[in-house]
PDB file of N, CA and C in Angstrom:
ATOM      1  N   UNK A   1      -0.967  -5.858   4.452  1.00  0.00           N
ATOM      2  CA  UNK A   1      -1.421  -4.978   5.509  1.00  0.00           C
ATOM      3  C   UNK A   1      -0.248  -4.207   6.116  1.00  0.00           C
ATOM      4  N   UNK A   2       0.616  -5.095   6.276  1.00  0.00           N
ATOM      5  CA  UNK A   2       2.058  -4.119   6.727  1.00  0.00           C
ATOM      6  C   UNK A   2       2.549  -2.992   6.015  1.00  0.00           C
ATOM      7  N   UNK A   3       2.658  -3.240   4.726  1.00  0.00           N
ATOM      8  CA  UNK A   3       2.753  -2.354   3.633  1.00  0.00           C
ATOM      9  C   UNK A   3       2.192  -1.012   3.502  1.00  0.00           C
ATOM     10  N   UNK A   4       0.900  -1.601   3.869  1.00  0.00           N
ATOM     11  CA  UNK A   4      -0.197  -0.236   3.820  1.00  0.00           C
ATOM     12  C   UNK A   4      -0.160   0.930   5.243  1.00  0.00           C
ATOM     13  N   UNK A   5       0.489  -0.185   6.043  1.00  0.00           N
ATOM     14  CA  UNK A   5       0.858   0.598   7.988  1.00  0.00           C
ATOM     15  C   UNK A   5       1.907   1.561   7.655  1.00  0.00           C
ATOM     16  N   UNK A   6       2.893   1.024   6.783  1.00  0.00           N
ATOM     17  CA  UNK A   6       4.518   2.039   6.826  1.00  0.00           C
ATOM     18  C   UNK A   6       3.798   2.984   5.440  1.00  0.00           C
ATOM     19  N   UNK A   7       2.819   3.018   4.318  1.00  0.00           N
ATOM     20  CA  UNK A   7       2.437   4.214   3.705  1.00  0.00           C
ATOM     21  C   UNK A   7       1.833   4.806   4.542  1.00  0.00           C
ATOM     22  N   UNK A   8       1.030   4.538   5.353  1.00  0.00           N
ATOM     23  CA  UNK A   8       0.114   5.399   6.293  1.00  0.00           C
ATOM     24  C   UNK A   8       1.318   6.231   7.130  1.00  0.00           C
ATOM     25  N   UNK A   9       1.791   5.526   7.980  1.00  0.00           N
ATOM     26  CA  UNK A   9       3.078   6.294   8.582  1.00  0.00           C
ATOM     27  C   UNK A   9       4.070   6.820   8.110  1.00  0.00           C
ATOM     28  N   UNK A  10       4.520   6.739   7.139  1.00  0.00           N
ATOM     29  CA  UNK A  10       5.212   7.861   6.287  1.00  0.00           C
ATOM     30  C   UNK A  10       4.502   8.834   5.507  1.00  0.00           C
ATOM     31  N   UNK A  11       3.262   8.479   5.743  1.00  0.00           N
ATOM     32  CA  UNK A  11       2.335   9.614   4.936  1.00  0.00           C
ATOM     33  C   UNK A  11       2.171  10.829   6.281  1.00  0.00           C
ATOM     34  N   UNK A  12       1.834  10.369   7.449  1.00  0.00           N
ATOM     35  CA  UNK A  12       1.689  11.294   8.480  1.00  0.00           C
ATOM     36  C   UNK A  12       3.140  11.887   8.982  1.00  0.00           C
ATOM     37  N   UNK A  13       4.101  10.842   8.541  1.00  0.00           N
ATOM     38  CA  UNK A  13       5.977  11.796   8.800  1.00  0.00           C
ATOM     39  C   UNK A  13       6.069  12.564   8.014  1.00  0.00           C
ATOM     40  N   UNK A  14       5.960  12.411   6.587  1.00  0.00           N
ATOM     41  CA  UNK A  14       5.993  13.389   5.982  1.00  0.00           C
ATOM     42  C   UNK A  14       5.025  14.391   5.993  1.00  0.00           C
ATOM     43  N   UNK A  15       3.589  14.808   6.547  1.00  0.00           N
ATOM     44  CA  UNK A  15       3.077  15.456   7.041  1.00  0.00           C
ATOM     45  C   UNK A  15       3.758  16.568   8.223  1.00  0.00           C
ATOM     46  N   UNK A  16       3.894  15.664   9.218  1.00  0.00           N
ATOM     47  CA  UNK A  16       5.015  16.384   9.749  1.00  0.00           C
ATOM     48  C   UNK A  16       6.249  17.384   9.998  1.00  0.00           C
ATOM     49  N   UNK A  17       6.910  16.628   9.071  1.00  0.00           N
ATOM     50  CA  UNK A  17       8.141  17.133   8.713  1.00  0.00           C
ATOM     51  C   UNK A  17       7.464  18.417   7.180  1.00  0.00           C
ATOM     52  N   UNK A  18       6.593  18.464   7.005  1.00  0.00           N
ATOM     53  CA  UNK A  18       6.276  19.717   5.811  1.00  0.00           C
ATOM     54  C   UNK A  18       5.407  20.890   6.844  1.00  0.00           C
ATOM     55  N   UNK A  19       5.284  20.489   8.764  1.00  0.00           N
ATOM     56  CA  UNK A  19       4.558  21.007   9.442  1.00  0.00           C
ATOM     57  C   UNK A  19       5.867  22.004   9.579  1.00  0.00           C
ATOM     58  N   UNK A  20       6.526  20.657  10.265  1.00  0.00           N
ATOM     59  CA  UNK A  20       8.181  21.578  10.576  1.00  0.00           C
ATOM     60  C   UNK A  20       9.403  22.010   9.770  1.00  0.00           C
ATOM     61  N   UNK A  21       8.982  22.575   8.509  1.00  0.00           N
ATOM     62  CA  UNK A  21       9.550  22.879   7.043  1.00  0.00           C
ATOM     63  C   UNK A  21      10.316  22.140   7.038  1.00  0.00           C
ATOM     64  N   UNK A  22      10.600  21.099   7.278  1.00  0.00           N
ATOM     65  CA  UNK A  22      11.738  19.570   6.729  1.00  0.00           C
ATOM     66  C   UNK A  22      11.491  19.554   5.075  1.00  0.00           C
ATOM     67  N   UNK A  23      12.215  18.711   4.774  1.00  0.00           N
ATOM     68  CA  UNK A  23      11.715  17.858   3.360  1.00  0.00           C
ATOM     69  C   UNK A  23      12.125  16.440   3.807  1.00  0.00           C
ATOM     70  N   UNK A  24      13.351  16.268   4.832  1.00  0.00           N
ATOM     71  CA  UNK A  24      13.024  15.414   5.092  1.00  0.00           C
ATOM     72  C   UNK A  24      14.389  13.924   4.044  1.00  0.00           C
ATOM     73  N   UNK A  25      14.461  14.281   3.380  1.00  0.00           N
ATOM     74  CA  UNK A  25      15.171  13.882   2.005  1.00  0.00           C
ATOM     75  C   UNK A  25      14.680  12.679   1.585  1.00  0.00           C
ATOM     76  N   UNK A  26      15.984  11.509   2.575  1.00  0.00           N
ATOM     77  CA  UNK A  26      16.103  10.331   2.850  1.00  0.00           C
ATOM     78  C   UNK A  26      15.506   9.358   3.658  1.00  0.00           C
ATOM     79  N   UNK A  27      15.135  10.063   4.666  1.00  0.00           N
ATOM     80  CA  UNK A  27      14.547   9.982   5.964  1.00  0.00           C
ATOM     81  C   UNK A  27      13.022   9.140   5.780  1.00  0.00           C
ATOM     82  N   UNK A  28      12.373   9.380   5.194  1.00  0.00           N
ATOM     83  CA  UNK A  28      11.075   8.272   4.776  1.00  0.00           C
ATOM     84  C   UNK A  28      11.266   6.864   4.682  1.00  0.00           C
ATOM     85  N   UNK A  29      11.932   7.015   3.302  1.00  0.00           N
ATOM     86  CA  UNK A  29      12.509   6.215   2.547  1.00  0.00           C
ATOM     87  C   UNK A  29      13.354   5.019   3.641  1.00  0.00           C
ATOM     88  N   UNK A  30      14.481   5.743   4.619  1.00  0.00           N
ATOM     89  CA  UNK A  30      14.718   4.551   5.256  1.00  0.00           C
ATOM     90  C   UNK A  30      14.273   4.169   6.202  1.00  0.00           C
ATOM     91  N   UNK A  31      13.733   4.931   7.172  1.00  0.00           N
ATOM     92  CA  UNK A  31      12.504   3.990   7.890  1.00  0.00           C
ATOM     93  C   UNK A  31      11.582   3.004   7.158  1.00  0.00           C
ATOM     94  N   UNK A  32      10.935   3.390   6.346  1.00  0.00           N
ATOM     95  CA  UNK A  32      10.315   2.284   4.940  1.00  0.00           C
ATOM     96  C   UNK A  32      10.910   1.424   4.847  1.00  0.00           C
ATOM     97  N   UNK A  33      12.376   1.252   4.119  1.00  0.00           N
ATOM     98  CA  UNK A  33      12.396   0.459   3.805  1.00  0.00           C
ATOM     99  C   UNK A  33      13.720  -0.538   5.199  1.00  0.00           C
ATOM    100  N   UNK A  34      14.141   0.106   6.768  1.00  0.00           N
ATOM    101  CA  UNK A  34      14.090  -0.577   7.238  1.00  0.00           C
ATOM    102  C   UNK A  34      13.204  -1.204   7.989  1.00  0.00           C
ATOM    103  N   UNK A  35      12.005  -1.144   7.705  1.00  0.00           N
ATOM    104  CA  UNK A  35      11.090  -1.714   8.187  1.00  0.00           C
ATOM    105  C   UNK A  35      10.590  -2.858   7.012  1.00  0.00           C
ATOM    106  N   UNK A  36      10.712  -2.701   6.106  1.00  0.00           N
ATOM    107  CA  UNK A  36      10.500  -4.171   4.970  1.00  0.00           C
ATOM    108  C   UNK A  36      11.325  -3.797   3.441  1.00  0.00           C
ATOM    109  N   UNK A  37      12.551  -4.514   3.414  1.00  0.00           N
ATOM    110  CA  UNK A  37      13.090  -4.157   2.234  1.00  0.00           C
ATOM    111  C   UNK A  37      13.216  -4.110   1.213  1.00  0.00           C
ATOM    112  N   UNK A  38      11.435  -5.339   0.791  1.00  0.00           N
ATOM    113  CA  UNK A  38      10.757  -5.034  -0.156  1.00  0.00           C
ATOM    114  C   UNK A  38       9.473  -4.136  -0.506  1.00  0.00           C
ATOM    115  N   UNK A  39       9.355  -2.847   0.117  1.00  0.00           N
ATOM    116  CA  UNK A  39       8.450  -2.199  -0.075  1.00  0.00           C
ATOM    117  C   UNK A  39       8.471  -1.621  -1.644  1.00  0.00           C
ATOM    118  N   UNK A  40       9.564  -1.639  -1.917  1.00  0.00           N
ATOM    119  CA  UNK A  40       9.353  -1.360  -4.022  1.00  0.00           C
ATOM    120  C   UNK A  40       8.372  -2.149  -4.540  1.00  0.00           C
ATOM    121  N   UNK A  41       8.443  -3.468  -4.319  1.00  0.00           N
ATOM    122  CA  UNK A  41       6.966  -3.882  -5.371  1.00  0.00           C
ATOM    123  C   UNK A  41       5.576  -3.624  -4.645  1.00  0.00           C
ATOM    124  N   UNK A  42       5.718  -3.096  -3.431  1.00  0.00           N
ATOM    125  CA  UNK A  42       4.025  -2.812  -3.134  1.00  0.00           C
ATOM    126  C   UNK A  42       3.418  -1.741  -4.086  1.00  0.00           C
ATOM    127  N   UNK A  43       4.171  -0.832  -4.692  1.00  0.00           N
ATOM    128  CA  UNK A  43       3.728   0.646  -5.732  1.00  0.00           C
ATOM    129  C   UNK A  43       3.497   0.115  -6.794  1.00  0.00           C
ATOM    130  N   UNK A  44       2.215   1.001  -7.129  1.00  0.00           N
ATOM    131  CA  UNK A  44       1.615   0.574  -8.267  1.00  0.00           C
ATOM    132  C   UNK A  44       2.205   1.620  -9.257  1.00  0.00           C
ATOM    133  N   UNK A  45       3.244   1.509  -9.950  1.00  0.00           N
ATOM    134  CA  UNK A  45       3.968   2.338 -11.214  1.00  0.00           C
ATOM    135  C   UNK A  45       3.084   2.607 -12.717  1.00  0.00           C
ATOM    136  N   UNK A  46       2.051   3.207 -12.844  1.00  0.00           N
ATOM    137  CA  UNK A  46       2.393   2.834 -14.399  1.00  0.00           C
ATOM    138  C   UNK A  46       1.907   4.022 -15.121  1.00  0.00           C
ATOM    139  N   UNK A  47       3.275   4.355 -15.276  1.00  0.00           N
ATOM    140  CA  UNK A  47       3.845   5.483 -15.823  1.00  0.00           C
ATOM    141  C   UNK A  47       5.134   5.206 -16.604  1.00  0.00           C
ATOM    142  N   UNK A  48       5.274   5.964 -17.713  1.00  0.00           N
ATOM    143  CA  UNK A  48       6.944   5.977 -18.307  1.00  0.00           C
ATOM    144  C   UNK A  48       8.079   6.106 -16.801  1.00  0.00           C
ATOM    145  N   UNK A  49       9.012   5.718 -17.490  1.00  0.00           N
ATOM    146  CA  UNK A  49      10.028   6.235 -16.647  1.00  0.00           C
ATOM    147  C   UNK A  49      10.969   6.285 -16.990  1.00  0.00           C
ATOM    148  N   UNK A  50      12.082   7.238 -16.845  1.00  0.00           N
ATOM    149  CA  UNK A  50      13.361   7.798 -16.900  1.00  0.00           C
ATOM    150  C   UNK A  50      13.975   7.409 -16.040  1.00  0.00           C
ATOM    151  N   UNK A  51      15.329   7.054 -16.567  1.00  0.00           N
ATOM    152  CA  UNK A  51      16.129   6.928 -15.057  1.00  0.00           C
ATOM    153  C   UNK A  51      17.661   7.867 -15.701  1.00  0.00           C
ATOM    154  N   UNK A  52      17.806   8.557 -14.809  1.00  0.00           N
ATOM    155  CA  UNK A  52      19.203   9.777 -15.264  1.00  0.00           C
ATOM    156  C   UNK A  52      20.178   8.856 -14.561  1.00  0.00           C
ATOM    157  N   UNK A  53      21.605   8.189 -15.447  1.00  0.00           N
ATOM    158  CA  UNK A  53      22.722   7.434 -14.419  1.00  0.00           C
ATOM    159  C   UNK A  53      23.722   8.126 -15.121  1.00  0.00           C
ATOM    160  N   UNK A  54      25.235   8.149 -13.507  1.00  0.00           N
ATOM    161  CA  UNK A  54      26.322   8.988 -14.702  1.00  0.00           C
ATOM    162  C   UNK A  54      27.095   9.176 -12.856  1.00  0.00           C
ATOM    163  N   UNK A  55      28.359   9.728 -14.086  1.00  0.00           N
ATOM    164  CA  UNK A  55      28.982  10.182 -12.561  1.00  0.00           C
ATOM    165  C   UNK A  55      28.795  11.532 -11.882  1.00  0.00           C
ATOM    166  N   UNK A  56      28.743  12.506 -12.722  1.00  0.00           N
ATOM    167  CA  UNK A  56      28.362  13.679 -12.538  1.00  0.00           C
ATOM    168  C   UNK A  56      27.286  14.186 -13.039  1.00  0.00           C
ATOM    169  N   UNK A  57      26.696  15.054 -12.266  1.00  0.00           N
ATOM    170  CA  UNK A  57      25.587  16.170 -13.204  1.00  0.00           C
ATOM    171  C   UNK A  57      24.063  15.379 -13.163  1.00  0.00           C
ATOM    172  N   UNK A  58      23.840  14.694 -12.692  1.00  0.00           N
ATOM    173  CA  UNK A  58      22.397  13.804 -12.588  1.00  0.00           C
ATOM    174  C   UNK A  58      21.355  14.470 -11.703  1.00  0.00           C
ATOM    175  N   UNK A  59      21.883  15.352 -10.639  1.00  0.00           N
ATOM    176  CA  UNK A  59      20.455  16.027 -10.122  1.00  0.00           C
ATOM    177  C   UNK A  59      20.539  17.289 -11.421  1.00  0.00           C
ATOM    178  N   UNK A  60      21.112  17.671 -12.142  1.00  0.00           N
ATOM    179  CA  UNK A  60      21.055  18.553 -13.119  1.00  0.00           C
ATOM    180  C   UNK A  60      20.318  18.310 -14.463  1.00  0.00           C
ATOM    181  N   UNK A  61      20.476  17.515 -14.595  1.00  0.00           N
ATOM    182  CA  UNK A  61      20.110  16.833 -15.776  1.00  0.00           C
ATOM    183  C   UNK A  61      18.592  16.252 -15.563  1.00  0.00           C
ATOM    184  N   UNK A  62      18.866  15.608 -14.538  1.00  0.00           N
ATOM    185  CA  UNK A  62      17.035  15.078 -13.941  1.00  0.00           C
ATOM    186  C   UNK A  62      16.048  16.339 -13.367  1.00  0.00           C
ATOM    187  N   UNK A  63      17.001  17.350 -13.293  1.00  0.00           N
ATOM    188  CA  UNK A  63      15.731  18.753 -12.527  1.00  0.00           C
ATOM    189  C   UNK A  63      15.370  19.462 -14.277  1.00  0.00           C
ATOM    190  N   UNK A  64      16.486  19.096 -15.679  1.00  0.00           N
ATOM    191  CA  UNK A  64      16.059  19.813 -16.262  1.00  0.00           C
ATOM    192  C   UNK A  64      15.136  19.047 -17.544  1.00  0.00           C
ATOM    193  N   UNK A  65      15.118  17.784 -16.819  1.00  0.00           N
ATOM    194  CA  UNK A  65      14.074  16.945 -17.974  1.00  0.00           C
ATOM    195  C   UNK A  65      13.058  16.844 -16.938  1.00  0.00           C
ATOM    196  N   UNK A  66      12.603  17.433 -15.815  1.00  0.00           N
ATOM    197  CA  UNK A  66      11.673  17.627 -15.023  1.00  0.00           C
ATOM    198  C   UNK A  66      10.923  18.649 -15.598  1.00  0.00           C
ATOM    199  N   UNK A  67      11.835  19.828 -15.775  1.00  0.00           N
ATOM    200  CA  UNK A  67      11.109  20.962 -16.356  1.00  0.00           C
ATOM    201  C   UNK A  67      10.913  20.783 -17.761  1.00  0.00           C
ATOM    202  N   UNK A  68      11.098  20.342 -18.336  1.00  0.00           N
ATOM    203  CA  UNK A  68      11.027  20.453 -20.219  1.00  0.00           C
ATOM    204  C   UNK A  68       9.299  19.695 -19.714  1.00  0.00           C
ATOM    205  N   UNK A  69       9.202  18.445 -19.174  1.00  0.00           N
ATOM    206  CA  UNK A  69       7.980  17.791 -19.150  1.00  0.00           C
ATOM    207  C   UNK A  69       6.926  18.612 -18.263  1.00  0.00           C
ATOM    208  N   UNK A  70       6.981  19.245 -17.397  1.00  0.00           N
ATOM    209  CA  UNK A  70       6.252  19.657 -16.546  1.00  0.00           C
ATOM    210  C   UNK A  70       6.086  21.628 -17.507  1.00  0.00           C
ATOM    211  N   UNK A  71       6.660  21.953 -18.161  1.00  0.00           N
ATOM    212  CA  UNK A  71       6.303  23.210 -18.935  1.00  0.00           C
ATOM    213  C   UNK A  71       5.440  22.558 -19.882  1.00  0.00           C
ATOM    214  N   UNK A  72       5.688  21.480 -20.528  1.00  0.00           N
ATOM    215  CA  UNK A  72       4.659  20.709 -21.816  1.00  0.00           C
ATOM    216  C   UNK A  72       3.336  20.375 -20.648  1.00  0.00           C
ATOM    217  N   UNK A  73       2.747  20.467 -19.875  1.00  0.00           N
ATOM    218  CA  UNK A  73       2.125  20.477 -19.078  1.00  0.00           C
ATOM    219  C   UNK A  73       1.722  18.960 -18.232  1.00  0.00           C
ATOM    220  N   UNK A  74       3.178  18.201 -18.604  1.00  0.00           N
ATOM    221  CA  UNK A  74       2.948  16.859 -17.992  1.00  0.00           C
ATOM    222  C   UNK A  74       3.131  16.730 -16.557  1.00  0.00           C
ATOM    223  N   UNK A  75       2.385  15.443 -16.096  1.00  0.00           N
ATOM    224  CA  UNK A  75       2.506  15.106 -14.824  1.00  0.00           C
ATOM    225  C   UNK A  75       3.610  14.460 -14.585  1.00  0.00           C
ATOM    226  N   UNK A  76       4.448  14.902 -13.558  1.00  0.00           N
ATOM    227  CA  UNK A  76       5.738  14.325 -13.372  1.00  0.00           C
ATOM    228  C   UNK A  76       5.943  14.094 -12.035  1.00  0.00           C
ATOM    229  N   UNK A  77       6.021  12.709 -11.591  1.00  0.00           N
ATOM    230  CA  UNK A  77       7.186  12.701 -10.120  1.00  0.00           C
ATOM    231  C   UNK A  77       8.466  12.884 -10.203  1.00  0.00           C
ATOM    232  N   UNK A  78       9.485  13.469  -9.408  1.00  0.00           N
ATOM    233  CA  UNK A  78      10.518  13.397  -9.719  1.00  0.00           C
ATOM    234  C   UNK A  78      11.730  13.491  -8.791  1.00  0.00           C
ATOM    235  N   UNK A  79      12.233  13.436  -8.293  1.00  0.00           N
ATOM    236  CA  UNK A  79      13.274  13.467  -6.982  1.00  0.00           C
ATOM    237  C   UNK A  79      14.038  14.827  -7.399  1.00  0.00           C
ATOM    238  N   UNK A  80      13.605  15.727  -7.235  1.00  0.00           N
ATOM    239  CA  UNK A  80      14.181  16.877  -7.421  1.00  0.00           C
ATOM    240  C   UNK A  80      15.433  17.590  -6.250  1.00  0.00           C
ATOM    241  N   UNK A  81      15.635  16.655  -5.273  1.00  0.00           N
ATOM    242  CA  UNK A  81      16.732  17.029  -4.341  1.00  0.00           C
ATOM    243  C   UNK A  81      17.895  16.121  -4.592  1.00  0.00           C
ATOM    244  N   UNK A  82      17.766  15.082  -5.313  1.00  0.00           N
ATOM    245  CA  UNK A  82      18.801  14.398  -6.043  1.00  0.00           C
ATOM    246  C   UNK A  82      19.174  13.648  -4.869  1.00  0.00           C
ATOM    247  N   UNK A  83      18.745  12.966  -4.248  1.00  0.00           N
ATOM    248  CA  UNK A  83      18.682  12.153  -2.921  1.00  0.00           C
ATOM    249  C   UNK A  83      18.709  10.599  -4.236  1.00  0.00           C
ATOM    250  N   UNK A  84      19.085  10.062  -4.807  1.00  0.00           N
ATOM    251  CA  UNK A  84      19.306   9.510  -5.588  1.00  0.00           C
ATOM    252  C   UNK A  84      19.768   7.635  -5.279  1.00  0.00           C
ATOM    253  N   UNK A  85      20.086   7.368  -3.959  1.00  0.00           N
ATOM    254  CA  UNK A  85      19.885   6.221  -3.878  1.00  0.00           C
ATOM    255  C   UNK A  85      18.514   5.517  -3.229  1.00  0.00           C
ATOM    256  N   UNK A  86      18.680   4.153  -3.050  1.00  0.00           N
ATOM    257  CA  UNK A  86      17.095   3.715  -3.223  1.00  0.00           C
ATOM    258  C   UNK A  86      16.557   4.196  -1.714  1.00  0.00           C
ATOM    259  N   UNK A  87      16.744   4.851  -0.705  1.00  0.00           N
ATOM    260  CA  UNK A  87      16.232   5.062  -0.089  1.00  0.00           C
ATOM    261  C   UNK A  87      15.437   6.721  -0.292  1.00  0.00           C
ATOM    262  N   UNK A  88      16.666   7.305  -0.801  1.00  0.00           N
ATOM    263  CA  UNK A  88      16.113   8.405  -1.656  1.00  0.00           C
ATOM    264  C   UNK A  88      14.662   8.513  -3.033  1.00  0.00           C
ATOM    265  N   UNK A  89      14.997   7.340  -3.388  1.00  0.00           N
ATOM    266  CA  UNK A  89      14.078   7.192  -4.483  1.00  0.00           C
ATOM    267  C   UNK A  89      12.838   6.767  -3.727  1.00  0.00           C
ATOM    268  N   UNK A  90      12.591   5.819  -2.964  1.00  0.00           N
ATOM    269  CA  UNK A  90      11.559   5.529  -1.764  1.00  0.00           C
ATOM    270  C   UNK A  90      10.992   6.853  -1.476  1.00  0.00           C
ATOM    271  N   UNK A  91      11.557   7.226  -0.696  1.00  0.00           N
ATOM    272  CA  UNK A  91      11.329   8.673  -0.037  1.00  0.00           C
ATOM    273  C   UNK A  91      10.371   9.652  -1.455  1.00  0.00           C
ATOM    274  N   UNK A  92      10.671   9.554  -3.033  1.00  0.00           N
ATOM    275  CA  UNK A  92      10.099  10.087  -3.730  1.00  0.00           C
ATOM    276  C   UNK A  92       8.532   9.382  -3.940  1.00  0.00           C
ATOM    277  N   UNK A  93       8.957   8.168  -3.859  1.00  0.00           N
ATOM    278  CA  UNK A  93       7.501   7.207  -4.503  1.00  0.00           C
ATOM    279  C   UNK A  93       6.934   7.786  -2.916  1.00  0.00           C
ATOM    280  N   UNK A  94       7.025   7.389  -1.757  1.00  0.00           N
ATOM    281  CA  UNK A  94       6.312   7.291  -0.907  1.00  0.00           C
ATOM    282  C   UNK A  94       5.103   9.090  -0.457  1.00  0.00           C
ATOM    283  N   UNK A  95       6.119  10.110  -0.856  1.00  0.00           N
ATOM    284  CA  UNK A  95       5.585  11.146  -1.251  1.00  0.00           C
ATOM    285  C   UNK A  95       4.619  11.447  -2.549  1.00  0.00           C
ATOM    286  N   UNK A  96       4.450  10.883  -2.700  1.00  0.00           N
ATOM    287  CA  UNK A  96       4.241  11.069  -4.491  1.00  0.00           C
ATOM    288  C   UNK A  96       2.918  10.055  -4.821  1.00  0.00           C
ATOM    289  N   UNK A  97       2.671   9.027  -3.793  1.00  0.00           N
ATOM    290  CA  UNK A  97       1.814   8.093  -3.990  1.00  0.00           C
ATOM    291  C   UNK A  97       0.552   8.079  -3.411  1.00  0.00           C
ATOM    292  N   UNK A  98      -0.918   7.856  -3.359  1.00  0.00           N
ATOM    293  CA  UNK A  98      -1.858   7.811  -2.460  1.00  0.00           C
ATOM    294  C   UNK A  98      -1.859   6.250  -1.208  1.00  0.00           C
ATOM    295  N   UNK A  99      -2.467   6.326  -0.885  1.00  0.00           N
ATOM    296  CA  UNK A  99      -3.099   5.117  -0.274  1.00  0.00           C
ATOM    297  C   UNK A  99      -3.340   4.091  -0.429  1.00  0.00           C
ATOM    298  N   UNK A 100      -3.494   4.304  -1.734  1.00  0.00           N
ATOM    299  CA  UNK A 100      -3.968   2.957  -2.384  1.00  0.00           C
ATOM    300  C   UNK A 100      -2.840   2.719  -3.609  1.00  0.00           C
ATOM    301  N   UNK A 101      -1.420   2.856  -3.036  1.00  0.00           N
ATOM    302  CA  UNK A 101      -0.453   2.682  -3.933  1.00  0.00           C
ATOM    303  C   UNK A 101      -0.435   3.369  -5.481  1.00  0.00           C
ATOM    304  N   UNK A 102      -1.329   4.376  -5.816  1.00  0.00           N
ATOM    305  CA  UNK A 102      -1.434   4.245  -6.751  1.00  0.00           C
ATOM    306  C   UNK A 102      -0.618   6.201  -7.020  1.00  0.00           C
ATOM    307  N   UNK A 103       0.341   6.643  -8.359  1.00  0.00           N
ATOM    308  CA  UNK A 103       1.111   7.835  -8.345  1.00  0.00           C
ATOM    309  C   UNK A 103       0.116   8.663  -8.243  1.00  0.00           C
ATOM    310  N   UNK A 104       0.368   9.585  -7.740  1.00  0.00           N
ATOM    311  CA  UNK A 104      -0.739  10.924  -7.806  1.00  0.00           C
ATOM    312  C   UNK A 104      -0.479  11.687  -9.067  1.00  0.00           C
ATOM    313  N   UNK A 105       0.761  11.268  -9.997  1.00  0.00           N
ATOM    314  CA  UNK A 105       0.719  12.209 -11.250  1.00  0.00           C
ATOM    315  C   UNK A 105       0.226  11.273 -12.423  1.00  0.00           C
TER     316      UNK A 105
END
């Protein structure tokens, strides 16, 4: 039930913040997850997944295997601001997900 309180409320922040042209980045993500620091296994994933790691060039590389899949006309989540640690990555699932944990792509 807690779980489902901080999607609801980051569903209406990020509402918000797309009222007041934010994106917002990180900002979901760590309220989320300082509020329970296991909110990763509440998402229901099941989808492939990629993960882009490296020292350089990773929001580059991840915006352009975004587009190769999303021109083939696939559904893709993807952290396209390269906000890239786990609060960043939060911040993507928590956008990206319905209500019922489940991806919208």
């Amino acid at each position: 039930m807690k779980n489902f309180f901080i999607l609801f409320a980051m569903k209406l922040l990020h509402l918000g913040l797309k009222i007041a042209g934010k994106k917002g980045g990180n900002f979901l993500g760590k309220i989320a997850y300082d509020w329970n620091p296991n909110i990763f296994k509440y998402f229901k994933i099941n989808c492939p997944i990629i993960a882009v790691t490296a020292t350089n060039g990773k929001t580059m590389t991840n915006n352009a295997i975004c587009h190769v899949f999303q021109t083939a006309g696939k559904k893709v989540i993807s952290n396209l601001e390269g906000n890239n640690m786990e609060t960043g990555i939060l911040s993507t699932l928590l956008k990206a997900s319905t209500l019922t944990r489940k991806n919208k792509s």
